[in-house]
C-alpha atoms as a PDB file:
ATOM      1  CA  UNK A   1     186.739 103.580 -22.408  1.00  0.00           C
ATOM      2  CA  UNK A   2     183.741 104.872 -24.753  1.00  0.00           C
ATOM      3  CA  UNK A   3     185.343 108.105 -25.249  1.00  0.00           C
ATOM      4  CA  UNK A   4     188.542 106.389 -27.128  1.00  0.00           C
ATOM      5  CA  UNK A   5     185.955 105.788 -29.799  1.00  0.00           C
ATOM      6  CA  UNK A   6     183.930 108.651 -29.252  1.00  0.00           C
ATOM      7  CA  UNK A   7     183.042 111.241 -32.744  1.00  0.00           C
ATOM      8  CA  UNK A   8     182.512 114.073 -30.734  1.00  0.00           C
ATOM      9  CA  UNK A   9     180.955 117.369 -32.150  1.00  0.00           C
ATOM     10  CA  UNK A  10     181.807 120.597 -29.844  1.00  0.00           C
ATOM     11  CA  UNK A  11     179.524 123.393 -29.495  1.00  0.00           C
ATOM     12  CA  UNK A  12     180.113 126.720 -28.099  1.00  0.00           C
ATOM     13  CA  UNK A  13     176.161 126.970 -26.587  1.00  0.00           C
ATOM     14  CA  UNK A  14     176.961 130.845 -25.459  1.00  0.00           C
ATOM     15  CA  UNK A  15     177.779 131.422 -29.012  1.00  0.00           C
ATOM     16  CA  UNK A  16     175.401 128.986 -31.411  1.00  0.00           C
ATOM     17  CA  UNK A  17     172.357 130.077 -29.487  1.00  0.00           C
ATOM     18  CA  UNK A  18     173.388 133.819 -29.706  1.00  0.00           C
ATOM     19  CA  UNK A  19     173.548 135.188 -25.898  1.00  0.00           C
ATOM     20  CA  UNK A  20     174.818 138.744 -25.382  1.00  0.00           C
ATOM     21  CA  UNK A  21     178.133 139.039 -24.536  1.00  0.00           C
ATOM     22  CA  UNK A  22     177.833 140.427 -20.849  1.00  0.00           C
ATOM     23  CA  UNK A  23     175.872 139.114 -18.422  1.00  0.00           C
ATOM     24  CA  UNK A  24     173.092 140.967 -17.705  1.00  0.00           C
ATOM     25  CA  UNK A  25     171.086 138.246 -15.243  1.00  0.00           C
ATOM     26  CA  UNK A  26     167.961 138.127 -17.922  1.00  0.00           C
ATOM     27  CA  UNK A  27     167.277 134.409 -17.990  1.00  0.00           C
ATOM     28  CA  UNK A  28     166.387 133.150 -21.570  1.00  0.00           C
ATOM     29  CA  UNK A  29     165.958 129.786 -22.998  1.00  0.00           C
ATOM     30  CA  UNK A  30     168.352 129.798 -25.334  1.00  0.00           C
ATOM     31  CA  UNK A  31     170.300 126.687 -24.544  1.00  0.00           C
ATOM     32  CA  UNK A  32     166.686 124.861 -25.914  1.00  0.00           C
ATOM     33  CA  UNK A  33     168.029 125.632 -29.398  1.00  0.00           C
ATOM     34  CA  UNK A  34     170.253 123.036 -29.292  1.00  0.00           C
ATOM     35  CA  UNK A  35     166.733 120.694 -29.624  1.00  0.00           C
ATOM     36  CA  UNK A  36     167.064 121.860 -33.366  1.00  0.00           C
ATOM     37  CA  UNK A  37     170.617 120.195 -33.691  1.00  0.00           C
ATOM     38  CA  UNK A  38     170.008 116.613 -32.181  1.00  0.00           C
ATOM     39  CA  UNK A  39     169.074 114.761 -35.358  1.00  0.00           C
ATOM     40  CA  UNK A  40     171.572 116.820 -37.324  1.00  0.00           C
ATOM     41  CA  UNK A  41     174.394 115.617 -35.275  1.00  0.00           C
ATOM     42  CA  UNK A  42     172.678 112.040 -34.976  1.00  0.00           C
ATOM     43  CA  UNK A  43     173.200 111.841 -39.090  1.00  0.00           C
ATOM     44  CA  UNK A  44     176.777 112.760 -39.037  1.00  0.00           C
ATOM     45  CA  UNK A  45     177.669 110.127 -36.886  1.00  0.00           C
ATOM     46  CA  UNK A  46     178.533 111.683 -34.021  1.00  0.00           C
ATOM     47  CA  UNK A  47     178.359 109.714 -30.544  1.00  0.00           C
ATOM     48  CA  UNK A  48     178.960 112.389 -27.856  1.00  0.00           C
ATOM     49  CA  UNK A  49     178.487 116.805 -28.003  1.00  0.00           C
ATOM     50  CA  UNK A  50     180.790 118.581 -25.971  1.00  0.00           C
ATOM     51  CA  UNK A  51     179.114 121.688 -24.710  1.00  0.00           C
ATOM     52  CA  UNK A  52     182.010 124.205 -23.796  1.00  0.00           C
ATOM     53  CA  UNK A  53     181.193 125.768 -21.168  1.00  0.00           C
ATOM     54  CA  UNK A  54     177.464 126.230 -19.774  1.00  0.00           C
ATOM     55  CA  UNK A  55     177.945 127.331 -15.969  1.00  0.00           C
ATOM     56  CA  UNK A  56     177.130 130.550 -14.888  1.00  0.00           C
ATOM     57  CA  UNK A  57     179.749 133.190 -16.069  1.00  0.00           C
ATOM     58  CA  UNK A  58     180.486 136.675 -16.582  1.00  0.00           C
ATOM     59  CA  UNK A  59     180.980 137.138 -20.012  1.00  0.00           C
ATOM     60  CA  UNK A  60     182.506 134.275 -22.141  1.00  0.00           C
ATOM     61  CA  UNK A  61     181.999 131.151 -19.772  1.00  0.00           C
ATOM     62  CA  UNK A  62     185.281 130.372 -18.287  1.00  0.00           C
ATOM     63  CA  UNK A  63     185.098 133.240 -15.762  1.00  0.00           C
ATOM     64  CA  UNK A  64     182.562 130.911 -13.741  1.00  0.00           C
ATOM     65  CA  UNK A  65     180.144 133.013 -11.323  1.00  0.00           C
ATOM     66  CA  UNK A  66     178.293 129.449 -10.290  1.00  0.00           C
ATOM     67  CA  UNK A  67     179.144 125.375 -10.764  1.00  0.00           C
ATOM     68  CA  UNK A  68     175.996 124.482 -10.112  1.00  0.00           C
ATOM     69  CA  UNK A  69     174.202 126.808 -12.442  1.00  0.00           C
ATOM     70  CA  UNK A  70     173.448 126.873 -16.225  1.00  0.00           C
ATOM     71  CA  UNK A  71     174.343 130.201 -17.386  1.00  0.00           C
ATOM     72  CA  UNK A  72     171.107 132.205 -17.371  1.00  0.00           C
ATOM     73  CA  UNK A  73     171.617 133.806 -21.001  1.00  0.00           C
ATOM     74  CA  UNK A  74     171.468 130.331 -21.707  1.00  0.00           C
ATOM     75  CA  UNK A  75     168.413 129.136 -19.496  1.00  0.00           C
ATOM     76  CA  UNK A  76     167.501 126.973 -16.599  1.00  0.00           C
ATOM     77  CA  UNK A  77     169.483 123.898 -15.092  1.00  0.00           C
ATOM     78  CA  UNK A  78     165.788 122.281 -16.260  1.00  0.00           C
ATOM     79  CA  UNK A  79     166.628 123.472 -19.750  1.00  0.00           C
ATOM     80  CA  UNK A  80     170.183 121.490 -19.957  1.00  0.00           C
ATOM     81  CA  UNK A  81     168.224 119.052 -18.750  1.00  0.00           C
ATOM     82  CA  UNK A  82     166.277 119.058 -21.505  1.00  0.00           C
ATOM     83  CA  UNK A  83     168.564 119.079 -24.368  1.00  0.00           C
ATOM     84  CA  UNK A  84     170.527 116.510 -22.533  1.00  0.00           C
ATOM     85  CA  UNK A  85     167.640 113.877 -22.413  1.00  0.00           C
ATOM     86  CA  UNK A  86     167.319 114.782 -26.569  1.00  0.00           C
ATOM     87  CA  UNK A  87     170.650 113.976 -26.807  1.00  0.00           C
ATOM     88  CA  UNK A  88     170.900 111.194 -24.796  1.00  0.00           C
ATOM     89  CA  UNK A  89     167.289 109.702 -26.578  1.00  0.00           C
ATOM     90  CA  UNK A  90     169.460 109.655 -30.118  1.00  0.00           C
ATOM     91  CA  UNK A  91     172.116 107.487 -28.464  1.00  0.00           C
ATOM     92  CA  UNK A  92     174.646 110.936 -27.951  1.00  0.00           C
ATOM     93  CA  UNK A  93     176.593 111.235 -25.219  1.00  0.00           C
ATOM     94  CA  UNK A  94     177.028 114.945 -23.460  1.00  0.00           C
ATOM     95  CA  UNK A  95     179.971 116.287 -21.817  1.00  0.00           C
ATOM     96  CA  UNK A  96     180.318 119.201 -20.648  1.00  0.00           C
ATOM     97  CA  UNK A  97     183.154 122.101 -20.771  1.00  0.00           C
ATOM     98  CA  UNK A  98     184.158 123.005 -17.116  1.00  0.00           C
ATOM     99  CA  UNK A  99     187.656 124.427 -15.640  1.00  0.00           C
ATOM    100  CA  UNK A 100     187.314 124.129 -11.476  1.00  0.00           C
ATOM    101  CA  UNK A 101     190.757 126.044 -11.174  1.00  0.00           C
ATOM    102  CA  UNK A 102     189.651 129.064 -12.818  1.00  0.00           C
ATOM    103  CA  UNK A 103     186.688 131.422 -11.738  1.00  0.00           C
ATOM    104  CA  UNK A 104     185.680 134.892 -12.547  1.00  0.00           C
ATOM    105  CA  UNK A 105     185.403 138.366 -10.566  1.00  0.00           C
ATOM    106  CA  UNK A 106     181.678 136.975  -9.690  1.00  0.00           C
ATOM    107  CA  UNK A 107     182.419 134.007  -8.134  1.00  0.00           C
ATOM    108  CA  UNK A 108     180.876 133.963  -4.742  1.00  0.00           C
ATOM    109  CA  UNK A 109     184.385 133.217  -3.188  1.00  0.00           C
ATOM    110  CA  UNK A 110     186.310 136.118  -5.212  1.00  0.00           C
ATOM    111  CA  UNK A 111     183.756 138.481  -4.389  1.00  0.00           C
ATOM    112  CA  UNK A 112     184.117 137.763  -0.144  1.00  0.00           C
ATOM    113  CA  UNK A 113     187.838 138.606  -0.648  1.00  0.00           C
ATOM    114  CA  UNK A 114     186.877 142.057  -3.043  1.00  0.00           C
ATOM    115  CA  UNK A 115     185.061 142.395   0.306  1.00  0.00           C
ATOM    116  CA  UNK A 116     186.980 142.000   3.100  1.00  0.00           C
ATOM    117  CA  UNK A 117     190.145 141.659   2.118  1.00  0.00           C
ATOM    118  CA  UNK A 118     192.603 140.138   4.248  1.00  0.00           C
ATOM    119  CA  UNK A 119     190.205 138.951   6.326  1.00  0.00           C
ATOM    120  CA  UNK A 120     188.524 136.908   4.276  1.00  0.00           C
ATOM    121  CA  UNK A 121     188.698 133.217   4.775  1.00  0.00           C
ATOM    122  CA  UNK A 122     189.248 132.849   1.000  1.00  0.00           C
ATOM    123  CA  UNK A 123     191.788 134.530   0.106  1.00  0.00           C
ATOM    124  CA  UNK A 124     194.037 131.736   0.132  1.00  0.00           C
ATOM    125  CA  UNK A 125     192.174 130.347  -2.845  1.00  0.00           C
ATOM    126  CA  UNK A 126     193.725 132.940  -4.992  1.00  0.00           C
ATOM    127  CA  UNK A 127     197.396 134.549  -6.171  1.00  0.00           C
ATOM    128  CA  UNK A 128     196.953 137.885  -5.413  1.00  0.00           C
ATOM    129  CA  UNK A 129     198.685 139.948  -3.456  1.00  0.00           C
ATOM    130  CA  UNK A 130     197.862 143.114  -1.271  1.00  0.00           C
ATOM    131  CA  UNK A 131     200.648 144.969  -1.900  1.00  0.00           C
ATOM    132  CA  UNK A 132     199.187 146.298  -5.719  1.00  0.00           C
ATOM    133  CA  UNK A 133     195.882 147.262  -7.050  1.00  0.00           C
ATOM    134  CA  UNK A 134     194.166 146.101 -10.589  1.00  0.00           C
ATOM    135  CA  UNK A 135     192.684 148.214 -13.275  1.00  0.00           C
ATOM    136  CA  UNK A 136     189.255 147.118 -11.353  1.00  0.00           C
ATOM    137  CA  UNK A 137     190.723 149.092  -8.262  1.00  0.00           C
ATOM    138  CA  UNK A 138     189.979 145.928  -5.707  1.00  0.00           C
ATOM    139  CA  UNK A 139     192.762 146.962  -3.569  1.00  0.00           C
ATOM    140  CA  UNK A 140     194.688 144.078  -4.140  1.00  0.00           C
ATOM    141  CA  UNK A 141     196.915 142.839  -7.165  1.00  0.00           C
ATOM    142  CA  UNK A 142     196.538 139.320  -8.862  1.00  0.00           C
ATOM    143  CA  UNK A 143     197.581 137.915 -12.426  1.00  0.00           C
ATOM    144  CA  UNK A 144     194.165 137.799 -14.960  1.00  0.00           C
ATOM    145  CA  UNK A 145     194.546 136.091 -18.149  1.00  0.00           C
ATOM    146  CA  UNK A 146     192.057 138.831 -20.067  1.00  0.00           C
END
């Protein structure tokens, strides 16, 4: 496969393009920053970027709000679309940074069981349990890694 042979150069976007640390829903075009990099990265010989991670997040990009978003500190979906095609133009490869079994607190499905509970439909999609509460006070006890 390519990637046995791949010289890959990882970037934190969040990070390198200098978001706040919170997410405060202000879109900015930050993630266009990474334009400045392409030929950079082209003369070191590198054949693929790993962008860790770029979906819509809280705070440091593993507690996903959104899959199918770019995080808006970091832009538009158009944006990554952007800096993908300048990437792709020097003969780079992109991957991108994404864990599907972890979400944060403002992930659509999380926040239907902060909601309703038991009766959500989704509350099978996490460990908690409703015999504790968290520091958060949801009502319900489950194990965060922060």
């Amino acid at each position: 496969m390519w990637f046995d042979r791949a010289n890959v150069y990882q970037i934190y976007p969040l990070g390198l393009c200098g978001a706040p640390e919170y997410n405060d829903g202000v879109c900015e075009h930050r993630i266009l920053k990474l334009l400045d990099w392409v030929e950079h990265i082209k003369a070191l010989n590198m054949t693929c970027v790993l962008l860790n991670p770029v979906f819509e997040s809280d705070k440091h990009g593993y507690d996903t709000r959104d899959y199918f978003r770019v995080d808006c500190r970091l832009g538009t979906n158009e944006d990554l679309k952007k800096v993908c095609d300048a990437f792709h133009a020097a003969g780079i490869r992109v991957m991108l940074d994404g864990v599907f079994n972890h979400v944060g607190r403002g992930f659509w499905a999380f926040e239907d069981v902060r909601q309703k509970k038991w009766d959500s439909p989704y509350k099978d999609w996490f460990h908690l349990s409703f015999d504790g509460n968290t520091e958060y006070n949801d009502g319900f006890w489950y194990e965060g890694w922060e």
